[in-house]
N, C-alpha and C. Protein backbone atom coordinates (compact mmCIF):
# COMPACT_ATOMS: atom_id res chain seq x y z
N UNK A 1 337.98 295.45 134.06
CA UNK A 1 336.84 296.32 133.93
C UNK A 1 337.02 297.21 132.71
N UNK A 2 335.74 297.62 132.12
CA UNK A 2 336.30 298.47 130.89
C UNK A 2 336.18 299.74 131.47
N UNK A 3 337.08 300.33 131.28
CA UNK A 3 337.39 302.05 131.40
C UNK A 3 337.55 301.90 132.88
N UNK A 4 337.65 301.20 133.59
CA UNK A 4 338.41 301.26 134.59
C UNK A 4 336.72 301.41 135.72
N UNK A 5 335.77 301.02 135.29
CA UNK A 5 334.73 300.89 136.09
C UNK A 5 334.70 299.78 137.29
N UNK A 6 334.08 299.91 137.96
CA UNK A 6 334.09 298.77 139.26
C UNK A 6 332.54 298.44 138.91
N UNK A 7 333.01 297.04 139.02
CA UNK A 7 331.28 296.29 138.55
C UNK A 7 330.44 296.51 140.17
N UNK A 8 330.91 296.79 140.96
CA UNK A 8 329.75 297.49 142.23
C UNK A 8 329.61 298.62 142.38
N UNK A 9 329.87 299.30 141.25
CA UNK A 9 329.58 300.68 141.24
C UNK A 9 327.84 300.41 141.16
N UNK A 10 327.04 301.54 141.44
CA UNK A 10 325.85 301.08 141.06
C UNK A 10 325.57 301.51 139.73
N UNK A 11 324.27 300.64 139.04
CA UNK A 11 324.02 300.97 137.88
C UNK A 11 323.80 302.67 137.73
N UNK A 12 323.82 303.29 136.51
CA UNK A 12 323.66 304.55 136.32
C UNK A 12 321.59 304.93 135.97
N UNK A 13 321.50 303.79 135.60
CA UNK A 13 320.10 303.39 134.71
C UNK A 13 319.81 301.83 134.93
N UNK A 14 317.86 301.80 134.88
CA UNK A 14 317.91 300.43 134.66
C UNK A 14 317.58 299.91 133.27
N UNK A 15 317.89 299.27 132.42
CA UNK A 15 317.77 299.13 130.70
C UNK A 15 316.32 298.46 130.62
N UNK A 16 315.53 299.18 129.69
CA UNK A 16 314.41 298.26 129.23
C UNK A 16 314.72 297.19 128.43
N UNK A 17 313.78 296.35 128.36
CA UNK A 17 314.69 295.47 127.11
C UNK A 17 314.27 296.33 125.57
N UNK A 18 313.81 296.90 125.49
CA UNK A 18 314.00 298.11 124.39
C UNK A 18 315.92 298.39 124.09
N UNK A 19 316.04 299.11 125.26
CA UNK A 19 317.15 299.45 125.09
C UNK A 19 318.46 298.37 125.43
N UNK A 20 318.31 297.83 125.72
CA UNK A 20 318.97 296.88 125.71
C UNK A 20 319.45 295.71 124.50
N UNK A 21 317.87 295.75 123.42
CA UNK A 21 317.74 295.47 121.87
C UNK A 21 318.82 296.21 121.46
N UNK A 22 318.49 297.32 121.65
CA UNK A 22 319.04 298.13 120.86
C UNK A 22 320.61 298.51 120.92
N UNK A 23 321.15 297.90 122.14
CA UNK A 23 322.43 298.57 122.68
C UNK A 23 323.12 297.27 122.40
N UNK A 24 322.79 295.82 122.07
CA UNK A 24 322.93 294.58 121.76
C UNK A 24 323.35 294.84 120.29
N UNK A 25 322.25 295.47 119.59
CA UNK A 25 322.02 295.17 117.87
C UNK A 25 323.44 296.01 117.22
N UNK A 26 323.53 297.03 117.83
CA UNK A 26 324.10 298.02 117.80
C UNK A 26 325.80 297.49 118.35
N UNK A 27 325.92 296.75 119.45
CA UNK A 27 327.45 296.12 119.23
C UNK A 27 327.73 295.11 118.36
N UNK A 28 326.74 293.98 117.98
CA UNK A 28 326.67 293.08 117.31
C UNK A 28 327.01 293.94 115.66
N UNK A 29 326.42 294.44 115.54
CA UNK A 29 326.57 295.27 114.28
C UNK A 29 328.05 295.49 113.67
N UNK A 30 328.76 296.33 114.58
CA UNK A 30 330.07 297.19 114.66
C UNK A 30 331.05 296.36 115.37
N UNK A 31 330.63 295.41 116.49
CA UNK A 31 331.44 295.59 117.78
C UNK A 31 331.75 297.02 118.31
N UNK A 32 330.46 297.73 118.32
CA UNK A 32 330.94 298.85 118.81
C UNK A 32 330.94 299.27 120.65
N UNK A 33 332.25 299.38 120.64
CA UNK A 33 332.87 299.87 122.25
C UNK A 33 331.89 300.53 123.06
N UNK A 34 331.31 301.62 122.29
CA UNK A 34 330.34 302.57 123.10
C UNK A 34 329.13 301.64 123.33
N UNK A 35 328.94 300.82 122.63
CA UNK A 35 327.53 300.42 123.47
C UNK A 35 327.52 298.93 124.16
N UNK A 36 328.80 298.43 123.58
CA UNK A 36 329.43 297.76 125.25
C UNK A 36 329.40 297.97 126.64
N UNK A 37 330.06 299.19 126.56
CA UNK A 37 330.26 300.01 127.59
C UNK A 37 328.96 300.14 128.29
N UNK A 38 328.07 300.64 127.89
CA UNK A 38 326.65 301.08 128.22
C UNK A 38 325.92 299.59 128.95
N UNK A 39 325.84 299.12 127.89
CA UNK A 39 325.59 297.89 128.60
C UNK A 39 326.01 297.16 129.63
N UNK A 40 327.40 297.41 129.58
CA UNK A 40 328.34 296.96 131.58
C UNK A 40 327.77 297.73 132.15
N UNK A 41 327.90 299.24 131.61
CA UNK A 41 327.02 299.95 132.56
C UNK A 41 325.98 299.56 133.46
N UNK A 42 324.82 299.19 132.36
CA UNK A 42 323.63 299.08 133.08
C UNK A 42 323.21 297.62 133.87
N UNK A 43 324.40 296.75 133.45
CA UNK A 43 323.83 295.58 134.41
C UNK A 43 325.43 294.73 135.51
N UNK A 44 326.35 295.49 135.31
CA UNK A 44 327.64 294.88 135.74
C UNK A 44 327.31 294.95 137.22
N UNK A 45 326.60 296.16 137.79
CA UNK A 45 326.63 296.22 139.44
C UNK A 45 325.58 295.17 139.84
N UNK A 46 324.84 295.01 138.91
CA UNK A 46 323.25 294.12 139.71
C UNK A 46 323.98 292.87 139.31
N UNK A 47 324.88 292.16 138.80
CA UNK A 47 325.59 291.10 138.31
C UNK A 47 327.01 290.93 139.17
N UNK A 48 327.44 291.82 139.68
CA UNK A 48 328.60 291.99 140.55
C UNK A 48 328.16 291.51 142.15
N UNK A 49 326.62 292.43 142.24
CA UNK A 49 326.30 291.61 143.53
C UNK A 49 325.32 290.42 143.95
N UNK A 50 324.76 289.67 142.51
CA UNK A 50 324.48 288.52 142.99
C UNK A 50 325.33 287.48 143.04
N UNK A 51 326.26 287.75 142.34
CA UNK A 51 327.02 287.01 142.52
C UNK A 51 328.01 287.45 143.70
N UNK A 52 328.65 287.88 144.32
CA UNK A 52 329.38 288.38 146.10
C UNK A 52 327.97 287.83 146.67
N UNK A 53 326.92 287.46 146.60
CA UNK A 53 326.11 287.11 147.38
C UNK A 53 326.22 285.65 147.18
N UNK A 54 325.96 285.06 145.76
CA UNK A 54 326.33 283.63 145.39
C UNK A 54 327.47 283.61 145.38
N UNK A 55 328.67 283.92 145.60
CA UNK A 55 330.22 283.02 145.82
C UNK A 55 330.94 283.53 147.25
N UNK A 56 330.32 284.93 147.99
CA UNK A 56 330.71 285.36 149.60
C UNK A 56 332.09 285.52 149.13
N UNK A 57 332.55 285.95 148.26
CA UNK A 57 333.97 286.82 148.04
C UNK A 57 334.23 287.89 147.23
N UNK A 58 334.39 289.43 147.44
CA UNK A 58 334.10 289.74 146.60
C UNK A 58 335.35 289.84 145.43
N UNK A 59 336.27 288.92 145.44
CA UNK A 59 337.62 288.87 144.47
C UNK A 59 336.49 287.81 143.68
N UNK A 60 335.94 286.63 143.81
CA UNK A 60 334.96 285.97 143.15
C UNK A 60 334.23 286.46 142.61
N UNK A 61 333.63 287.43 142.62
CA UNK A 61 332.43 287.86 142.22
C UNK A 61 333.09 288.92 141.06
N UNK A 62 333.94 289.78 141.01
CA UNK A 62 334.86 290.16 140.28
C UNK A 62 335.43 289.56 139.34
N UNK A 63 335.89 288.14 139.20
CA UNK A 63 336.35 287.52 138.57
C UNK A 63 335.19 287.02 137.72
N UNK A 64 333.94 287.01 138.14
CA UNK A 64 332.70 286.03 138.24
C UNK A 64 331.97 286.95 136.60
N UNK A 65 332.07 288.33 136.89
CA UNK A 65 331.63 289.29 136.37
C UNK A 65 332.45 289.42 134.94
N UNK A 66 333.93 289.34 135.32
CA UNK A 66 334.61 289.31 133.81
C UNK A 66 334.14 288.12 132.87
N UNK A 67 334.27 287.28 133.83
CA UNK A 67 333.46 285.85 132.75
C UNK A 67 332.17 285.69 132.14
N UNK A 68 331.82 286.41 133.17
CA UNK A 68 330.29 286.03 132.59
C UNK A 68 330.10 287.21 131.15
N UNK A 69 330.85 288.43 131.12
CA UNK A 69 330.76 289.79 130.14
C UNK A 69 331.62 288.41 129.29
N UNK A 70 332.69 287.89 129.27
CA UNK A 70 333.50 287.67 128.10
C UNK A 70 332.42 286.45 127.67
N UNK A 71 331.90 285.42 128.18
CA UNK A 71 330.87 284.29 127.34
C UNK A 71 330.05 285.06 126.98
N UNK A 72 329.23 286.09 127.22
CA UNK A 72 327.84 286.43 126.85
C UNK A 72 328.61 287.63 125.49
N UNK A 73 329.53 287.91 125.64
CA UNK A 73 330.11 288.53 124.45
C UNK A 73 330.43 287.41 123.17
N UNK A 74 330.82 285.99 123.45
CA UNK A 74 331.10 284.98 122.35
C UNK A 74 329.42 284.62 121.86
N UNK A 75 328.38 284.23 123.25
CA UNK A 75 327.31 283.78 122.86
C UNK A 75 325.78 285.15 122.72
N UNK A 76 326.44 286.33 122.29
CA UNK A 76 325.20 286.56 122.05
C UNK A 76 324.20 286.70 120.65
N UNK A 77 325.27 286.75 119.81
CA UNK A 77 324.61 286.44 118.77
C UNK A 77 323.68 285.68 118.75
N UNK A 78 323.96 284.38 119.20
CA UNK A 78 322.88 283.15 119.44
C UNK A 78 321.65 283.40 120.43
N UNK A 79 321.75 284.39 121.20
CA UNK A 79 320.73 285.15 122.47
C UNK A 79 319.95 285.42 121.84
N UNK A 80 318.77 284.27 121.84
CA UNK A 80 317.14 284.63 121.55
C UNK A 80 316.28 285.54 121.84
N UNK A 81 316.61 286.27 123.03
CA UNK A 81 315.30 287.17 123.85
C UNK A 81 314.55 286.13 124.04
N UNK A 82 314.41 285.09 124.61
CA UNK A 82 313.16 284.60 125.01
C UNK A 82 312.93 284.94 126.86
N UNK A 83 314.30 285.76 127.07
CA UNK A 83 314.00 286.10 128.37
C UNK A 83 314.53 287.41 128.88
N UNK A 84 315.13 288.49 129.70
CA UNK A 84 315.38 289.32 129.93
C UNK A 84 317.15 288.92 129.62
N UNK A 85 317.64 290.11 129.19
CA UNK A 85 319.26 289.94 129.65
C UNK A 85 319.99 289.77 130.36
N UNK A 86 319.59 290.87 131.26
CA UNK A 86 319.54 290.26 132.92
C UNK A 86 319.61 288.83 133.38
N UNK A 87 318.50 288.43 132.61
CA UNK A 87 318.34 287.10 133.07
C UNK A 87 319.42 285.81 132.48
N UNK A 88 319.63 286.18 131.49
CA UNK A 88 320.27 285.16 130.75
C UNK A 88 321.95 285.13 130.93
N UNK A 89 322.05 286.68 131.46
CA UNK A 89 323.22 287.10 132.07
C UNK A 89 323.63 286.30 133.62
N UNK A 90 322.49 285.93 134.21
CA UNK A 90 322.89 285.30 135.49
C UNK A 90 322.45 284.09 135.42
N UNK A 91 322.57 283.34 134.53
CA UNK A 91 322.38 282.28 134.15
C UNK A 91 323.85 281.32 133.55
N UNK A 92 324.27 282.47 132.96
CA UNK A 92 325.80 282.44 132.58
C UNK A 92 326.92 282.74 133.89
N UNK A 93 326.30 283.46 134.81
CA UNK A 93 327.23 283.81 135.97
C UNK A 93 327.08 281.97 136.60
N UNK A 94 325.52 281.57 136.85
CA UNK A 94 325.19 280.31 137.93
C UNK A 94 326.29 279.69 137.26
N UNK A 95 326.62 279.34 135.91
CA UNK A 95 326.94 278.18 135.25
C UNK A 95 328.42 278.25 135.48
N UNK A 96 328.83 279.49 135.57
CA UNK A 96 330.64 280.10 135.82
C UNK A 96 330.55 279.45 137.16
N UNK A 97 329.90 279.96 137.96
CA UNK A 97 330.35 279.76 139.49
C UNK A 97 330.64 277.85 140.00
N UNK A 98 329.55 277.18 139.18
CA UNK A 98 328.97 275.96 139.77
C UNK A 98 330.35 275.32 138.56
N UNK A 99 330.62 275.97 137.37
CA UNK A 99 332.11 275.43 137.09
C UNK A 99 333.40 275.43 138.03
N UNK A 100 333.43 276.73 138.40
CA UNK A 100 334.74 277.09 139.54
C UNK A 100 334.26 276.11 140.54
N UNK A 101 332.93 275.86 140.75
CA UNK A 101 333.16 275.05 142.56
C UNK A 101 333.92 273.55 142.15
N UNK A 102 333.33 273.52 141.06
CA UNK A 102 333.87 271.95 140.44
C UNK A 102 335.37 271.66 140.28
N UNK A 103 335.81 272.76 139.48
CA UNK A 103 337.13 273.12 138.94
C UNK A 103 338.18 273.05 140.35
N UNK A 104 337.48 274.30 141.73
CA UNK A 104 338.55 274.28 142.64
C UNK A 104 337.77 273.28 143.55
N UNK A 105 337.34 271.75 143.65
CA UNK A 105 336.76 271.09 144.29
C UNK A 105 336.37 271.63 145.99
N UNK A 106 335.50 271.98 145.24
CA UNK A 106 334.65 273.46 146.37
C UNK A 106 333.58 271.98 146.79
N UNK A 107 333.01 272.03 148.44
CA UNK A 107 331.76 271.73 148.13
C UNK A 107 330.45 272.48 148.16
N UNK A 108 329.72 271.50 148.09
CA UNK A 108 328.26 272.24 147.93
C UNK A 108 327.78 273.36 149.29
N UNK A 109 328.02 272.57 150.29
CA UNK A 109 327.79 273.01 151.57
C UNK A 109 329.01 274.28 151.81
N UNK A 110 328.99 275.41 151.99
CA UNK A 110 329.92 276.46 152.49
C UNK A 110 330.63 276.05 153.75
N UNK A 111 330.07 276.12 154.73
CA UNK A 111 330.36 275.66 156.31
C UNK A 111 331.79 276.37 156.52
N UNK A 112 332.66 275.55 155.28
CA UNK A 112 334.41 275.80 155.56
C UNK A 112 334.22 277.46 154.68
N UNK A 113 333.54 278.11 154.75
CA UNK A 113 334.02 279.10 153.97
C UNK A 113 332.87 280.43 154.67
N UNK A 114 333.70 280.20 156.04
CA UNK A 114 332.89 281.44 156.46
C UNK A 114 333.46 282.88 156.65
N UNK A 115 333.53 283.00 155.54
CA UNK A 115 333.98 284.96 155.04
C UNK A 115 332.29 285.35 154.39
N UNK A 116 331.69 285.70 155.36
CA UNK A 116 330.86 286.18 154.83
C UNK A 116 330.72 287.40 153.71
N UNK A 117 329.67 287.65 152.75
CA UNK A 117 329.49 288.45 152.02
C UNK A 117 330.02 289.80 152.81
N UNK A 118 330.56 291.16 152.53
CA UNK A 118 330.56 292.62 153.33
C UNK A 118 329.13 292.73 153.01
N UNK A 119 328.98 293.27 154.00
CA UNK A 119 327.01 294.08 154.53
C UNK A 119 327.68 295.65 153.08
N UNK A 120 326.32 295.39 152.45
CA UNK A 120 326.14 297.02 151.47
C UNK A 120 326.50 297.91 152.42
N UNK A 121 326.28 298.28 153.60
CA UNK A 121 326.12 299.89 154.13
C UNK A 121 326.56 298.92 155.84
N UNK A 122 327.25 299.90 155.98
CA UNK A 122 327.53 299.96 157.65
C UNK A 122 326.23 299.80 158.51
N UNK A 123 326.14 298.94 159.15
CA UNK A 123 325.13 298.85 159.93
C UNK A 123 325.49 299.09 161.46
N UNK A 124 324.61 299.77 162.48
CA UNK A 124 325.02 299.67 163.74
C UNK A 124 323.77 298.80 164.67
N UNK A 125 324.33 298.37 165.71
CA UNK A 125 323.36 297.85 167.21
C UNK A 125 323.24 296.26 166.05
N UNK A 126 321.58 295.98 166.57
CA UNK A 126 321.11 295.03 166.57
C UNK A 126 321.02 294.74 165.05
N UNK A 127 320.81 295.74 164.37
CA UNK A 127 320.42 295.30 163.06
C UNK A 127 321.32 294.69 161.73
N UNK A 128 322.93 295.21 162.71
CA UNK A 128 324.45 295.00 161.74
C UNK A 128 324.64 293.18 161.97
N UNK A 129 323.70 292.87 163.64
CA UNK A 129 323.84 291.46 164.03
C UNK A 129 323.09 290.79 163.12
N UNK A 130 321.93 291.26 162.55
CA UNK A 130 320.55 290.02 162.27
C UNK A 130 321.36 290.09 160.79
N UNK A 131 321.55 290.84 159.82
CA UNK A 131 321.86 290.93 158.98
C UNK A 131 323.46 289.95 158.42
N UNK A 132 324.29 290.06 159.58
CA UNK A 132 325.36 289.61 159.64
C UNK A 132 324.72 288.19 159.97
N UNK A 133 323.86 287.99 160.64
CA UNK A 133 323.51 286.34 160.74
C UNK A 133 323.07 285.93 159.45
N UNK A 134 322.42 286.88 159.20
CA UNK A 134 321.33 286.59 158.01
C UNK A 134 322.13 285.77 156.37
N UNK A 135 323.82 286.63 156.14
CA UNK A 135 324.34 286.39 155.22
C UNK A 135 325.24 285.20 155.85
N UNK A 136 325.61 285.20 156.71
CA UNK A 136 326.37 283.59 157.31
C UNK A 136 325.23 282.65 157.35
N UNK A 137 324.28 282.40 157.14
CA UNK A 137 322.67 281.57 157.22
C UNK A 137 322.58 281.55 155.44
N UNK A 138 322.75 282.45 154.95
CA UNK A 138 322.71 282.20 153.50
C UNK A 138 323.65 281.62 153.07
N UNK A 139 325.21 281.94 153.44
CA UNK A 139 326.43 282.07 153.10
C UNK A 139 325.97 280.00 153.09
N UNK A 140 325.88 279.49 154.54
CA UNK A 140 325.78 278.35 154.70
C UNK A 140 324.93 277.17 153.87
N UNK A 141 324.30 278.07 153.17
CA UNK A 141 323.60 277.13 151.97
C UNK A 141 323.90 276.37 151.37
N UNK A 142 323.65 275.21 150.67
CA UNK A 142 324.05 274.73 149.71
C UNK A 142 324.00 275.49 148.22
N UNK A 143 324.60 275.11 147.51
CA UNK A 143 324.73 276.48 146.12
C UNK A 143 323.08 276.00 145.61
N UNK A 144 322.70 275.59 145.56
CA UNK A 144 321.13 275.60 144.75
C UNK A 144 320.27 276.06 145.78
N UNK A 145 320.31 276.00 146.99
CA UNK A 145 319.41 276.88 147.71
C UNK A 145 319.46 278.26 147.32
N UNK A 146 321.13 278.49 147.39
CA UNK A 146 321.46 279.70 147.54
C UNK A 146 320.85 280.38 146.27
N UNK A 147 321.23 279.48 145.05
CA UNK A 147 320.65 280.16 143.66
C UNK A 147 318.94 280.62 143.97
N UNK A 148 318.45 279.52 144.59
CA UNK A 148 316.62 279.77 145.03
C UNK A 148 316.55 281.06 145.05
N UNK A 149 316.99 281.13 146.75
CA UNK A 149 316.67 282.21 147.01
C UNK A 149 317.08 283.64 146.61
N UNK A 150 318.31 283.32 146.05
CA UNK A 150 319.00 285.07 145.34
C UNK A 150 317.90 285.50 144.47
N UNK A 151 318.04 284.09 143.36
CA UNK A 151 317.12 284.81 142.16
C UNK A 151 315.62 284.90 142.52
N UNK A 152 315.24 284.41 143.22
CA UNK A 152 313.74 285.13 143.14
C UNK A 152 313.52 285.93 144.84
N UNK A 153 314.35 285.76 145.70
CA UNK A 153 313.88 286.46 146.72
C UNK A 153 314.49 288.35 146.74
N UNK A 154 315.86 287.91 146.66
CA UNK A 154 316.73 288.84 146.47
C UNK A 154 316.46 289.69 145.14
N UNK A 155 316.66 289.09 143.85
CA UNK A 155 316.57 289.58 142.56
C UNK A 155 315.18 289.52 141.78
N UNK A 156 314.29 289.41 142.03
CA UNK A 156 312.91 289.54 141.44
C UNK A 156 312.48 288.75 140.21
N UNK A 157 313.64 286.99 140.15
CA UNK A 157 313.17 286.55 138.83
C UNK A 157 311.90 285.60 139.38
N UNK A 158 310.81 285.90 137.89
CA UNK A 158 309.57 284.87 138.17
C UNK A 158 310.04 283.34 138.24
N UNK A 159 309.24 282.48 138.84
CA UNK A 159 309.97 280.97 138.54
C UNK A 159 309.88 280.30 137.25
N UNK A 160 309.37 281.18 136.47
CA UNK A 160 309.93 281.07 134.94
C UNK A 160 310.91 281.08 134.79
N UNK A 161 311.18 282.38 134.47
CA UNK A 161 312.67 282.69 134.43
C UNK A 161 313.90 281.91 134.72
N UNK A 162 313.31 281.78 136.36
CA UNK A 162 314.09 280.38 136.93
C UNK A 162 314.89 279.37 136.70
N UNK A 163 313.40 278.85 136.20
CA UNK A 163 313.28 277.79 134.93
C UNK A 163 314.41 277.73 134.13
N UNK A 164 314.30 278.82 133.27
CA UNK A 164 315.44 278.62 132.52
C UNK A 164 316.59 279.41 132.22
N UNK A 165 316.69 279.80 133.53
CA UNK A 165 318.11 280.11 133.98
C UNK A 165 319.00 278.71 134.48
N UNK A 166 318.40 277.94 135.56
CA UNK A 166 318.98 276.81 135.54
C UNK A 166 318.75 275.68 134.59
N UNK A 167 317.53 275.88 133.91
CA UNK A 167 317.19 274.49 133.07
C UNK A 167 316.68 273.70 133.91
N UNK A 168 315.66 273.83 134.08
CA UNK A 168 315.04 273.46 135.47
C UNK A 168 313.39 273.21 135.17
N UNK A 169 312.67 272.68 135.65
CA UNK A 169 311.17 272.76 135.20
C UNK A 169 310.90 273.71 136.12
N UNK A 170 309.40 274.54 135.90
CA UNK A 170 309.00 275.82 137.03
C UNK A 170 308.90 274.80 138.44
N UNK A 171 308.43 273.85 138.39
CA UNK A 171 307.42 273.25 139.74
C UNK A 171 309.07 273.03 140.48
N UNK A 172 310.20 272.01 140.08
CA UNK A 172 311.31 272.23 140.38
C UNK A 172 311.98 273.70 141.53
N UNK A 173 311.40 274.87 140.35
CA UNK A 173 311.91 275.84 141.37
C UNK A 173 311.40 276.13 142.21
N UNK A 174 309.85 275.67 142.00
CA UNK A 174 309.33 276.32 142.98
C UNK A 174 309.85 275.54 144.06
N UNK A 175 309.68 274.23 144.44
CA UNK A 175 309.96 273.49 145.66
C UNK A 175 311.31 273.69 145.55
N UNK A 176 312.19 273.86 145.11
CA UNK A 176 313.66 274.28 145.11
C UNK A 176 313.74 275.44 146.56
N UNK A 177 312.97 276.28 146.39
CA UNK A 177 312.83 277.66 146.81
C UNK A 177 312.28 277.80 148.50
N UNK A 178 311.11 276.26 148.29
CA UNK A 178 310.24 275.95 149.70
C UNK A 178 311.69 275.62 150.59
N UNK A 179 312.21 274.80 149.45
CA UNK A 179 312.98 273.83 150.78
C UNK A 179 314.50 275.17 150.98
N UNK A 180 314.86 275.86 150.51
CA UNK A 180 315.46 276.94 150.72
C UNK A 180 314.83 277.74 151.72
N UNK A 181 314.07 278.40 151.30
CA UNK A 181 313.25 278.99 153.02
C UNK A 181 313.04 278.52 153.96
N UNK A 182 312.88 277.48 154.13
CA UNK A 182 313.21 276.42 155.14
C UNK A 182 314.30 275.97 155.61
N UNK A 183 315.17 276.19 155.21
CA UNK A 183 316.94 275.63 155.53
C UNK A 183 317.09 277.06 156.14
N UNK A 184 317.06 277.79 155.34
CA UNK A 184 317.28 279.06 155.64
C UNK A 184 316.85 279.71 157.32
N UNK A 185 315.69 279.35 157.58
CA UNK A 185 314.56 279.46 158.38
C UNK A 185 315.30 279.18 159.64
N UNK A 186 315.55 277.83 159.55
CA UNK A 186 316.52 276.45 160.16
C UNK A 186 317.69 276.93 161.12
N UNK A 187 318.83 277.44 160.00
CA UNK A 187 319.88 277.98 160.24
C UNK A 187 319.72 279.17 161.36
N UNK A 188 318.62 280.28 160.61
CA UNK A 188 318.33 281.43 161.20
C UNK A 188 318.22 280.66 162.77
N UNK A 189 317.19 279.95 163.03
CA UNK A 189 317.10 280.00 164.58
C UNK A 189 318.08 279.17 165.14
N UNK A 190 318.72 278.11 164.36
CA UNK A 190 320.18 278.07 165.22
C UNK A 190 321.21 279.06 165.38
N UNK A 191 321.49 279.64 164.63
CA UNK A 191 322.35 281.00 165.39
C UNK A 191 321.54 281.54 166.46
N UNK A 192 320.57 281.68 166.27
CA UNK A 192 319.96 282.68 168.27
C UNK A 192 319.82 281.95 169.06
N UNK A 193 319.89 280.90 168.82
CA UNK A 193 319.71 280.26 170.21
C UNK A 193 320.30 280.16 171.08
């Protein structure tokens, strides 16, 4: 981490892409530290937890986060803006993670890997249960469901974006996403039953 930050700290700010131009142009320029920094700042926690949501560890997601800051530090020069940073940032995380599953011959299906995500906030009674089902029902996804639904249910990307975060056509995500809510759906009512 730089300066000794925890990428789930929460963001301090959310960056326009104004400032984000600008906090880009401005390291590219110098390599300057200070607006490195700023920039982990403003997107390391929202990048720390889609991913503990996409890999259900948070030593993964940690690891997930250094990688994805050190590629997008080699490739941004080449970073068009044709999409948010944010975006192009978890695009570089999907591509880290779906390497590691390959790399540690992970499969697609979780099933064997039920450490679920930690719940954000202590939950009590009924609601610590649905929630706790809710991320073992996600957890159980296959990794492209799981991508579905993070990025546009969880994280607010259009199925543009989507698009080309995975390299994907829009119509792709969209039915990507159906049949995710549906698995999802699936799962949900087999646990209550």
């Amino acid at each position: 981490m730089v300066r000794g930050d925890r990428p789930d700290a929460p963001a301090l700010a959310v960056a326009s892409g104004d400032e984000d131009r600008r906090l880009v142009a401005r390291f590219l320029e110098r390599r300057d530290e200070a607006a490195f920094h700023d920039l982990y700042a403003l997107h390391a926690g929202a990048l720390f937890r889609f991913l503990l949501r996409l890999t259900g560890r948070a030593a993964d997601a940690e690891e997930g986060v250094q990688e994805t800051w050190v590629r997008a530090c080699r490739g941004l020069e080449r970073f068009e803006w044709r999409s948010a940073l944010p975006t192009w940032l978890a695009g570089i995380a999907i591509r880290w993670w779906r390497e590691e599953c390959r790399r540690r011959g992970l499969r697609e299906e979780r099933d064997d890997l039920l450490e679920p995500a930690a719940p954000a906030a202590a939950a009590e009674g009924i609601a610590a249960i649905d929630r706790i089902d809710l991320e073992r029902a996600l957890d159980g996804l296959s990794l492209g469901y799981r991508e579905a639904i993070l990025l546009h249910d969880v994280f607010g990307h259009t199925h543009g974006e989507i698009a080309r975060i995975l390299d994907v056509d829009e119509g792709t995500s969209k039915s990507q996403l159906s049949r995710a809510r549906r698995a999802l759906r699936a799962r949900l009512r087999g646990r209550r039953t």
